[in-house]
Protein backbone atom coordinates (compact mmCIF):
# COMPACT_ATOMS: atom_id res chain seq x y z
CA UNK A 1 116.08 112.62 209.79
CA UNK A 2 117.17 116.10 209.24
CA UNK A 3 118.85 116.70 205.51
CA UNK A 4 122.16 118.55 205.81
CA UNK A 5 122.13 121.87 204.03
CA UNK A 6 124.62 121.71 201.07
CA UNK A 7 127.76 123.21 200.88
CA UNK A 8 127.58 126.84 199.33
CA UNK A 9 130.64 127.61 197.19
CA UNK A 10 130.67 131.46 195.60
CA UNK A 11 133.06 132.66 193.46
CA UNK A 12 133.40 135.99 192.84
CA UNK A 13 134.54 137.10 189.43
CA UNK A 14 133.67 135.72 186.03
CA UNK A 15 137.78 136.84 184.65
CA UNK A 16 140.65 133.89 184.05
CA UNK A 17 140.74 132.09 187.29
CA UNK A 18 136.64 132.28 188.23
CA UNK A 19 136.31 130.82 185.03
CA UNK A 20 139.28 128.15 184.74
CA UNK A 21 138.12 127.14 188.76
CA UNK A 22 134.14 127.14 187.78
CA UNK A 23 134.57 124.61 184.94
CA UNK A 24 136.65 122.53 187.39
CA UNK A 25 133.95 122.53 190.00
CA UNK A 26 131.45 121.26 187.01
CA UNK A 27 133.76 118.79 186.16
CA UNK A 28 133.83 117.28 189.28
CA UNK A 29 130.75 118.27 191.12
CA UNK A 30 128.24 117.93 188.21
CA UNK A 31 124.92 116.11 189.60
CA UNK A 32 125.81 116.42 193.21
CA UNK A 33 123.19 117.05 195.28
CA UNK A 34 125.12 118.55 198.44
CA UNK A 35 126.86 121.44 196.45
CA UNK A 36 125.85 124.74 195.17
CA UNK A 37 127.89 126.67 193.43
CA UNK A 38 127.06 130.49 192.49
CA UNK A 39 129.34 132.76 190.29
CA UNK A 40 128.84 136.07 190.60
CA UNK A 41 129.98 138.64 187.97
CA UNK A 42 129.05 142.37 187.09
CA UNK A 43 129.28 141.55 183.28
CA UNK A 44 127.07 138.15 181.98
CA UNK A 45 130.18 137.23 179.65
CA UNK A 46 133.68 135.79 179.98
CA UNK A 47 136.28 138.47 178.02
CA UNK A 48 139.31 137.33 176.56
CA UNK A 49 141.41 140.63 177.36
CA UNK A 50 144.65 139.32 175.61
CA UNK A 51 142.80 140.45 172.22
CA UNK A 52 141.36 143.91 173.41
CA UNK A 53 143.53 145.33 171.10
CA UNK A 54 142.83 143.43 168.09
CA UNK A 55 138.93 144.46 168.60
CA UNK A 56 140.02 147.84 168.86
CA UNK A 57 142.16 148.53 166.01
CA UNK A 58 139.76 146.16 163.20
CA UNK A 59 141.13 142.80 163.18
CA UNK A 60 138.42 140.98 165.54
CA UNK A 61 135.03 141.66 165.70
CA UNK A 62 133.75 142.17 169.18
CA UNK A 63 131.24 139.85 169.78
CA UNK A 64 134.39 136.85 168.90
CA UNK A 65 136.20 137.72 172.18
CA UNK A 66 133.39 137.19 174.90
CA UNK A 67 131.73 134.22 176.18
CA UNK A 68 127.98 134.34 177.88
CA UNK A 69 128.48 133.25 181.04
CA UNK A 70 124.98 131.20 181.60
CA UNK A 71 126.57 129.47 178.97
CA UNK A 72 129.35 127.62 181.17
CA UNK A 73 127.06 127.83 184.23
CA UNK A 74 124.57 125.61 182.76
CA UNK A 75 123.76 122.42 185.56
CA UNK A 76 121.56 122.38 188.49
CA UNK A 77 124.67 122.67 190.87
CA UNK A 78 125.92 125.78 188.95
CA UNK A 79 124.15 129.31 189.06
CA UNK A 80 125.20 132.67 187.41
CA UNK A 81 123.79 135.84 189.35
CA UNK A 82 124.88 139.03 187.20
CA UNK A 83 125.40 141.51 190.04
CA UNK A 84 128.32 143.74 191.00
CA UNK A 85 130.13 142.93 194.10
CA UNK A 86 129.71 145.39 196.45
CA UNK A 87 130.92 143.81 200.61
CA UNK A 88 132.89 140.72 201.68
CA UNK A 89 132.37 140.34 205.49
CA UNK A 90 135.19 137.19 206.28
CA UNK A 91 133.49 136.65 209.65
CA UNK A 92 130.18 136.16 208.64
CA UNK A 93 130.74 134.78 205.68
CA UNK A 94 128.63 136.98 203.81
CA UNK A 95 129.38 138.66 200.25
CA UNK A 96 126.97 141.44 199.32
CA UNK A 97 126.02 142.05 195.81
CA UNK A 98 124.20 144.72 194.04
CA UNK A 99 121.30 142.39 193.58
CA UNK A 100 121.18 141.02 197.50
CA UNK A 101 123.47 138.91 199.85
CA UNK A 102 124.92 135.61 199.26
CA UNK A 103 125.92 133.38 202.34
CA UNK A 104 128.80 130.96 201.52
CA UNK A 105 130.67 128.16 202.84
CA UNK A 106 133.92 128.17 200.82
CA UNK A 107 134.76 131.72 198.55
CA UNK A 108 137.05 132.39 195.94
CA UNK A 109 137.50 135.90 195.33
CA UNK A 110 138.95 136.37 191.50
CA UNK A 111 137.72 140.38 190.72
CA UNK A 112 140.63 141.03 188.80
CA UNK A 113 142.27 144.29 188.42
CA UNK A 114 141.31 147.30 186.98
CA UNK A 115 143.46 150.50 185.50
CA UNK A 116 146.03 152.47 187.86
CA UNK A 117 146.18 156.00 186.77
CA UNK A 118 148.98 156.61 189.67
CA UNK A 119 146.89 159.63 190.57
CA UNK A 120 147.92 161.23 187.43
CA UNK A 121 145.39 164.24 186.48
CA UNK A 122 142.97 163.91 183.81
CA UNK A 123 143.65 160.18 183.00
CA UNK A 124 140.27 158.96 183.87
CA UNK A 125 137.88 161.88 182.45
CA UNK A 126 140.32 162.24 178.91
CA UNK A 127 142.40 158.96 178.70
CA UNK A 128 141.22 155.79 176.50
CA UNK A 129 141.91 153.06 178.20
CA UNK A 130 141.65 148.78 177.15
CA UNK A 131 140.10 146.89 180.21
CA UNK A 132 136.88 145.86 178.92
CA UNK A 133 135.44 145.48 175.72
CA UNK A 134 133.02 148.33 176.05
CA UNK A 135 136.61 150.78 176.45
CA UNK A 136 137.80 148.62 173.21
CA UNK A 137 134.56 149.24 171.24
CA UNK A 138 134.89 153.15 172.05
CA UNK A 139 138.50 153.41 171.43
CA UNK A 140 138.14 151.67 167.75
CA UNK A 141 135.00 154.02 167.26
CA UNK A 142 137.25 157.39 168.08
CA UNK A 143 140.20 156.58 166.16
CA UNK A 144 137.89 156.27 162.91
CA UNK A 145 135.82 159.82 164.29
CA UNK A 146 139.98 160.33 163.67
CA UNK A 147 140.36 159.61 160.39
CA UNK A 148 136.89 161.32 159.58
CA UNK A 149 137.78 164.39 161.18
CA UNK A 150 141.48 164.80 159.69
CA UNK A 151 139.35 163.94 156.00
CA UNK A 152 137.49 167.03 156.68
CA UNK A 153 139.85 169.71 158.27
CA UNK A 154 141.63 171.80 156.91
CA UNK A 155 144.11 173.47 159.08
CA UNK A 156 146.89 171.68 159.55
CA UNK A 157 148.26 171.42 162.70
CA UNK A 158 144.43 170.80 163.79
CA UNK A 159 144.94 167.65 161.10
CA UNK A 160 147.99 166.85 162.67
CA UNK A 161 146.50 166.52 166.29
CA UNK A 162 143.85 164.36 165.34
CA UNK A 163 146.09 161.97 163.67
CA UNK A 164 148.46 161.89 166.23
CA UNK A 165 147.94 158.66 169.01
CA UNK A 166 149.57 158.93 172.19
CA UNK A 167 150.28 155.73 174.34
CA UNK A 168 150.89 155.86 177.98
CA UNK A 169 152.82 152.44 178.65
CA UNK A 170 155.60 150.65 177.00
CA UNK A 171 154.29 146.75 178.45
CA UNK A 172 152.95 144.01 176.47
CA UNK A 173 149.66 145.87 176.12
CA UNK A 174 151.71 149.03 175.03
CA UNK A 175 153.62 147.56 172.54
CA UNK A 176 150.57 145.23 170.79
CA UNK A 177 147.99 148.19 170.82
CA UNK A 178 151.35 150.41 168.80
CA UNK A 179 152.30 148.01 166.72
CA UNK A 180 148.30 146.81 165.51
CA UNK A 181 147.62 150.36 165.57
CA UNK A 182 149.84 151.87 163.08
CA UNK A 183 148.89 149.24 160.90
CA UNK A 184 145.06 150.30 160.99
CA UNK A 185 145.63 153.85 160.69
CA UNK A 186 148.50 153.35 157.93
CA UNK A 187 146.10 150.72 155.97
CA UNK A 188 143.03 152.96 156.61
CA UNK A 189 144.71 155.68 155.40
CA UNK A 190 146.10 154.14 152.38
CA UNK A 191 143.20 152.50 150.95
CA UNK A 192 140.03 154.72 152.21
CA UNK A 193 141.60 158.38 152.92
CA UNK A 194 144.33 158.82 150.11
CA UNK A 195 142.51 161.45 148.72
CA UNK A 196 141.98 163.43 151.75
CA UNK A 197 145.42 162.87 154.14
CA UNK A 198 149.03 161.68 153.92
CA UNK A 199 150.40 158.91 155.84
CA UNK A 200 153.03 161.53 156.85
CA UNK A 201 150.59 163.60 158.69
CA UNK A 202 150.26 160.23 161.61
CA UNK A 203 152.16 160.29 164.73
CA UNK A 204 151.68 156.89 167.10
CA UNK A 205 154.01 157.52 170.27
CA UNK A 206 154.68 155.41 172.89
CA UNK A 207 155.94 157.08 176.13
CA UNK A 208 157.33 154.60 178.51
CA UNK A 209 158.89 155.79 181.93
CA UNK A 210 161.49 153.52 182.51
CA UNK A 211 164.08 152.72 180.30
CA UNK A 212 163.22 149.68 178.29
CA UNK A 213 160.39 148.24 176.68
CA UNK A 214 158.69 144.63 177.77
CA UNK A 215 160.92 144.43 181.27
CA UNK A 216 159.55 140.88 181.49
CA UNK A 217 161.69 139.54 178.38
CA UNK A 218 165.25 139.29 177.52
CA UNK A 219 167.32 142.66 176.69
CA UNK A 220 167.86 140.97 173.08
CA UNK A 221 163.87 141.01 172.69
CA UNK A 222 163.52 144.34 174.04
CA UNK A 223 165.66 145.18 171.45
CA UNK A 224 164.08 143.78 168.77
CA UNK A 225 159.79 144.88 169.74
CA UNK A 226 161.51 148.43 169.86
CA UNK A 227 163.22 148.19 166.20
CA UNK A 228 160.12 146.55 164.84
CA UNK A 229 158.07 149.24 166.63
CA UNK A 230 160.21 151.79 165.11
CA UNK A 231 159.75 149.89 161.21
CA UNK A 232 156.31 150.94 161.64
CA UNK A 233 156.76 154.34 162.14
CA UNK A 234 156.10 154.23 165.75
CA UNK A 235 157.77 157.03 168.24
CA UNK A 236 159.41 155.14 171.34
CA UNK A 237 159.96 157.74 174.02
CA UNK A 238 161.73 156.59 176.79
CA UNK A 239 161.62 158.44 180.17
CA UNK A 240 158.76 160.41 179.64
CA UNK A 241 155.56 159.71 181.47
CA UNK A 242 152.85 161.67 181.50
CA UNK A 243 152.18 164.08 183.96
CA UNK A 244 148.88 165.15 183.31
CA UNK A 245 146.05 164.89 180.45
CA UNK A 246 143.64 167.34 179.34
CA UNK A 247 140.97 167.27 176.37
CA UNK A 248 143.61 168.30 173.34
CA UNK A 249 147.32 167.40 175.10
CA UNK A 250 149.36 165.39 177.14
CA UNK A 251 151.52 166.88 179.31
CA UNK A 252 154.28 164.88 179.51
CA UNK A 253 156.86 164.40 182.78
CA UNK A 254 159.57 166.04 180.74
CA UNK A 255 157.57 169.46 180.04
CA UNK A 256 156.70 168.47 176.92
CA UNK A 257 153.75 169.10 175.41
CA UNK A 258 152.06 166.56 172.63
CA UNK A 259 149.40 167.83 171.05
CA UNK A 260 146.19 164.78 170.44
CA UNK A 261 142.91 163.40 170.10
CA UNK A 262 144.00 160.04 171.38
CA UNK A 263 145.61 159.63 174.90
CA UNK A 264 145.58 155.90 175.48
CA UNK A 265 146.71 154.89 178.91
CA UNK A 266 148.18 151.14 179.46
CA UNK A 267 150.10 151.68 182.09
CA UNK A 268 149.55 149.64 184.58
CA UNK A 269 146.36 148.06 186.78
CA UNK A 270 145.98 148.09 190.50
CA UNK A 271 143.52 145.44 192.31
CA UNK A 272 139.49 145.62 191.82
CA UNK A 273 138.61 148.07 194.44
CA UNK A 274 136.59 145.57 196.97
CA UNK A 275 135.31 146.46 200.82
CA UNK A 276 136.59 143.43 202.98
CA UNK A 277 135.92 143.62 206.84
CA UNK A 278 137.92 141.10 208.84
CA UNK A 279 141.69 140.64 209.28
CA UNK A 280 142.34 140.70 206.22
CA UNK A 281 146.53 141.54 205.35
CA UNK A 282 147.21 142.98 201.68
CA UNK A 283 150.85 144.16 200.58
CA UNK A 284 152.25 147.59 199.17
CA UNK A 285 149.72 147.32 196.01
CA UNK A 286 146.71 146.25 197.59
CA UNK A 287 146.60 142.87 196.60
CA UNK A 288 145.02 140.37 199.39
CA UNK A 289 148.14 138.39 200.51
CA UNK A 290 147.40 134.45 200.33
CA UNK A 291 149.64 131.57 201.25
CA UNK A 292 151.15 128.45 199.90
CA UNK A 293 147.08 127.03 199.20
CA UNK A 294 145.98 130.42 198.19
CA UNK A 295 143.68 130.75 201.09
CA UNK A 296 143.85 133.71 202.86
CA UNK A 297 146.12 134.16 205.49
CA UNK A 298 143.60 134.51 208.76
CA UNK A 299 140.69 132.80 206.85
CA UNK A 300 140.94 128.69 205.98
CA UNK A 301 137.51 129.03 203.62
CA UNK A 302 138.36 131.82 201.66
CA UNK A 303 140.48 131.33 198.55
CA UNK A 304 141.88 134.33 196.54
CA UNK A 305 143.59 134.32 192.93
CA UNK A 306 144.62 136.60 189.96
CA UNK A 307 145.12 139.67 190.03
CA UNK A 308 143.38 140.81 193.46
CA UNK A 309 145.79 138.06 195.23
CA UNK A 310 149.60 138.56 196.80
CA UNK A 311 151.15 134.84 196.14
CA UNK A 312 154.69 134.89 196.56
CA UNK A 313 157.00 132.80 193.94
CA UNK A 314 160.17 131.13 194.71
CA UNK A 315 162.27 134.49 194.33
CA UNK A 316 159.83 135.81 197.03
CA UNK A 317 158.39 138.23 195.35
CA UNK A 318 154.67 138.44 193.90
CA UNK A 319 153.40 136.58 191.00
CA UNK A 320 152.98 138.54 188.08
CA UNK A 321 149.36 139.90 187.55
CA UNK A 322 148.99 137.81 184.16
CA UNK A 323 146.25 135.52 182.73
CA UNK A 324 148.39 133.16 182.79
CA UNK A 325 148.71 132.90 186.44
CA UNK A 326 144.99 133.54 187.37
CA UNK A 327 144.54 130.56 184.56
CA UNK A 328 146.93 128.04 186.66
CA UNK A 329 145.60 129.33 189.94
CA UNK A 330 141.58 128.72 188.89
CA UNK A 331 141.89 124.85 188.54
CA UNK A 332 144.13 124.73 191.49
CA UNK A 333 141.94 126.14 193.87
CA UNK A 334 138.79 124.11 192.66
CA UNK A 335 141.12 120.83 193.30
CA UNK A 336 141.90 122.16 196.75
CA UNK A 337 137.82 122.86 197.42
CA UNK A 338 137.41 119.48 196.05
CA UNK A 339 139.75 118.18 198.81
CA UNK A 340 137.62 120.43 201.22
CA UNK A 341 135.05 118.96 200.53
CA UNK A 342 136.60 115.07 200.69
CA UNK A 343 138.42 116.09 203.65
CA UNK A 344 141.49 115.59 202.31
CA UNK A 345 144.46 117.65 203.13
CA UNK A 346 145.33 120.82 200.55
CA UNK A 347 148.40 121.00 198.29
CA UNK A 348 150.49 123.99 197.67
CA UNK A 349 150.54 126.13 194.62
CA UNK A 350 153.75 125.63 192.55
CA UNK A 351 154.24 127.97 189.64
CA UNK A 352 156.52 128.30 187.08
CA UNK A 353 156.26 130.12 183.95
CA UNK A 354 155.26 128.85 180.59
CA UNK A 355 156.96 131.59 179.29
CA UNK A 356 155.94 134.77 177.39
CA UNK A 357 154.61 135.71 174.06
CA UNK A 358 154.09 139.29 172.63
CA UNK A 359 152.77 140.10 168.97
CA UNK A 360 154.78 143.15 167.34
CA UNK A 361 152.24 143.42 164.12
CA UNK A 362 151.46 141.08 161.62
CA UNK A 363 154.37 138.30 160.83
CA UNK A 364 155.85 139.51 163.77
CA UNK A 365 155.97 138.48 167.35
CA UNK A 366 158.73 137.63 170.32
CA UNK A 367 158.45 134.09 172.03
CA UNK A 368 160.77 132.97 175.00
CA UNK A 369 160.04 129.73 175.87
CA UNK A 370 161.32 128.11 178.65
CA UNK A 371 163.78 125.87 176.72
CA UNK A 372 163.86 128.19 173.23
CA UNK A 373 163.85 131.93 172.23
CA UNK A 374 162.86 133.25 168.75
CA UNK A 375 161.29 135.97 166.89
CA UNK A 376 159.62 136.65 163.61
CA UNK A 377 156.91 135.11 161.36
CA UNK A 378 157.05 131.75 163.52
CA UNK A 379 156.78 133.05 166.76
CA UNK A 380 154.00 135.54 165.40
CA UNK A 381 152.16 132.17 164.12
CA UNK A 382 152.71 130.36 167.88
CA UNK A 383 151.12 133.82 169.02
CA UNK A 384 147.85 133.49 167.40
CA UNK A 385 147.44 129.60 167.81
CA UNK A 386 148.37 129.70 171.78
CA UNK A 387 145.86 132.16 171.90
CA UNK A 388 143.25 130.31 169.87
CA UNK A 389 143.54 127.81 172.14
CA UNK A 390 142.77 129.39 175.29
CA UNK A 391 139.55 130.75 174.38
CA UNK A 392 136.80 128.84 176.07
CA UNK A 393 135.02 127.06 173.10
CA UNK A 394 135.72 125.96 169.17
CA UNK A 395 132.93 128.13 168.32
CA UNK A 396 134.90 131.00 169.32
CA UNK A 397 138.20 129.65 168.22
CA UNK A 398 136.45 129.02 164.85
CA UNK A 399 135.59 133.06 164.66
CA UNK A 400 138.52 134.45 165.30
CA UNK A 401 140.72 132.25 163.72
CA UNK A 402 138.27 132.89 160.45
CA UNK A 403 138.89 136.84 161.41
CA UNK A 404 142.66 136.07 161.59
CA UNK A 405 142.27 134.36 158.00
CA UNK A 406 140.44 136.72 156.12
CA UNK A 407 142.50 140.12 157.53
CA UNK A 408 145.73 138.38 155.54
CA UNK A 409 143.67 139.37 152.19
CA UNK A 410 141.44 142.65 153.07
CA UNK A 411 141.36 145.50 155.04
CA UNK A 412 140.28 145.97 158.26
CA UNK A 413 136.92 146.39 159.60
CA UNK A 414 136.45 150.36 159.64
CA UNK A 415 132.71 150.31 160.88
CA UNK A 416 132.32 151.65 164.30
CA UNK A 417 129.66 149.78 166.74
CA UNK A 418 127.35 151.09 169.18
């Protein structure tokens, strides 16, 4: 009797929804004999990227964010191969890695997004930017070369440019990164540099294209991130993008020219660059257009999620390119494999918003809910424990919530990492 080959599942992407659909599979699958599941991932941790900006401006310490990967691959049906994902051939069912090709039966692509620049020039040889925790690592280390620097110079407008922060990007990630910010170089300032610079001498400014701040939230909250911005001493400049970035200034859409140190650029991401062949429809962004089961549209065993993926909602427009969707999506596709697998017939993907959170500094964050809006030290404590619980294990949770804990009663961490 010939034994039947078992079913090769690969999903592509260790982010949100590889993750969220790879513990699924374990829970379901673990001990089977006739499955083998492989996740592939150019990095060999998970990264919670809601707190990039809390590494990178002293209030988490880097190695509390991440998650080894082997670590939640960790049965005999589950493998990890650390390789970049180079090809995705649909018809033959092949994926090619940097490390070798990986035949499949089922695939669920999850590779995320990565930073738009909007073909801006400069952005990616001068620009910071927060997309990995490498990018948070080496923005924290520059802004305290920063403070070093403006310690030790002595002509003023030279001072004046390396304490002055420009951010590209007035969205969640905008307004967290301004808001944490001025409170690291402020505090820094204030209890290590007094002797050397004034607090007067910092500039943090926020240049945001469009009108408003946070377009996702009410006009009542985008009112209040941008007067809590403003409290600490933050520079809101609305309609101005930036036109182009060189190594001392950003040139701004306006004709402006702001003289830094520090371009940060947050705004906006575009889907992980990937080769497909095959018939393979994406829409105006480049995202890979799914349906109702998140399968690709001309391809029944190929899922595709997050940020990379086109799902409409029920306005008919494209989900939002949050964690919060690719975190909903990841379980719901590894129920619908499951069903594959049982021969059972899929369900459709329903989602509706748990609504949205966004921390304006400490004791101060905006939460609408879908049956409540509010704003202040409450909302700024649902913040932190939301996000406490969606990292992957207590041991982690434990970390950062000790971080959290001890940053109410001493500075922050000014020591730069390698």
């Amino acid at each position: 009797m010939v034994q039947k080959s078992p079913t090769r599942i690969v999903i592509l992407g260790g982010g949100f929804g590889g993750v969220m659909a790879l513990q699924r599979l374990h829970r379901h699958l673990h001990g089977r004999n006739n499955v083998e599941v492989t996740l592939v991932d150019r990095e060999n941790h998970f990264l919670f990227t809601p707190l990039l900006h809390e590494v990178a401006t002293g209030s988490i310490m880097p190695e509390n964010i991440v998650e080894p990967l082997r670590s939640i691959a960790h049965c005999r049906t589950i493998r990890f191969l650390e390789a970049a994902v180079e090809h995705i051939d649909c018809d033959k069912k092949i994926v090619s890695t940097s490390h070798g090709e990986q035949s499949f039966d089922i695939a669920l692509v999850a590779l995320g997004a990565e930073t738009n620049d909007y073909g801006t020039l400069g952005v990616t040889k001068y620009c910071f930017t927060l997309k990995s925790l490498s990018a948070a690592v080496k923005l924290k280390n520059h802004i305290i070369e920063c403070l070093e620097s403006a310690s030790r110079e002595t002509d003023p407008a030279e001072r004046k440019r390396f304490l002055t922060f420009v951010i590209v990007g007035g969205g969640a990630t905008g307004v967290e990164l301004a808001a944490e910010l001025s409170e690291f170089v402020h505090g820094s300032i204030q209890r290590f540099y007094s002797g050397h610079h004034s607090v007067e001498d910092v500039r943090i400014i926020v240049l945001q294209k469009g009108g408003e701040l946070l377009l996702p939230f009410s006009p009542a909250s985008r009112t209040s991130s941008l007067e809590a911005l403003r409290k600490k001493g933050v520079e809101v400049r609305f309609g101005e993008g930036a036109s182009a970035v060189d190594e001392r200034v950003v040139h701004c859409s306006s004709g402006v020219i702001i003289d830094t140190a520090t371009p940060i650029w947050v705004a906006g991401v575009r889907p992980s660059a990937i080769d497909i062949t095959g018939d393979v429809p994406r829409d105006q962004s480049g995202r890979i257009m799914v349906g109702e089961t998140l399968q690709l549209v001309n391809y029944s065993s190929i899922f595709a999620i997050g940020d990379i993926a086109s799902c409409l909602g029920d306005g008919g427009k494209p989900l939002p390119q949050l964690a919060q969707v690719a975190s909903r999506q990841g379980p719901w596709v590894a129920d619908n494999i499951i069903r594959i697998l049982n021969k059972k017939e899929l369900k459709p993907f329903r989602y509706q918003s748990a609504g949205n959170l966004v921390s304006v500094g400490r004791w101060m964050a905006i939460a609408e809910l879908p049956w409540i809006t509010f704003r202040g030290p409450f909302a700024w404590w649902l913040w932190r424990t939301i996000y406490l619980t969606k990292l992957l294990t207590w041991s982690k949770r434990i970390q950062v919530g000790l971080d959290w804990f001890l940053g109410l009663f001493q500075a922050r961490d000014i020591s730069k990492w390698e």
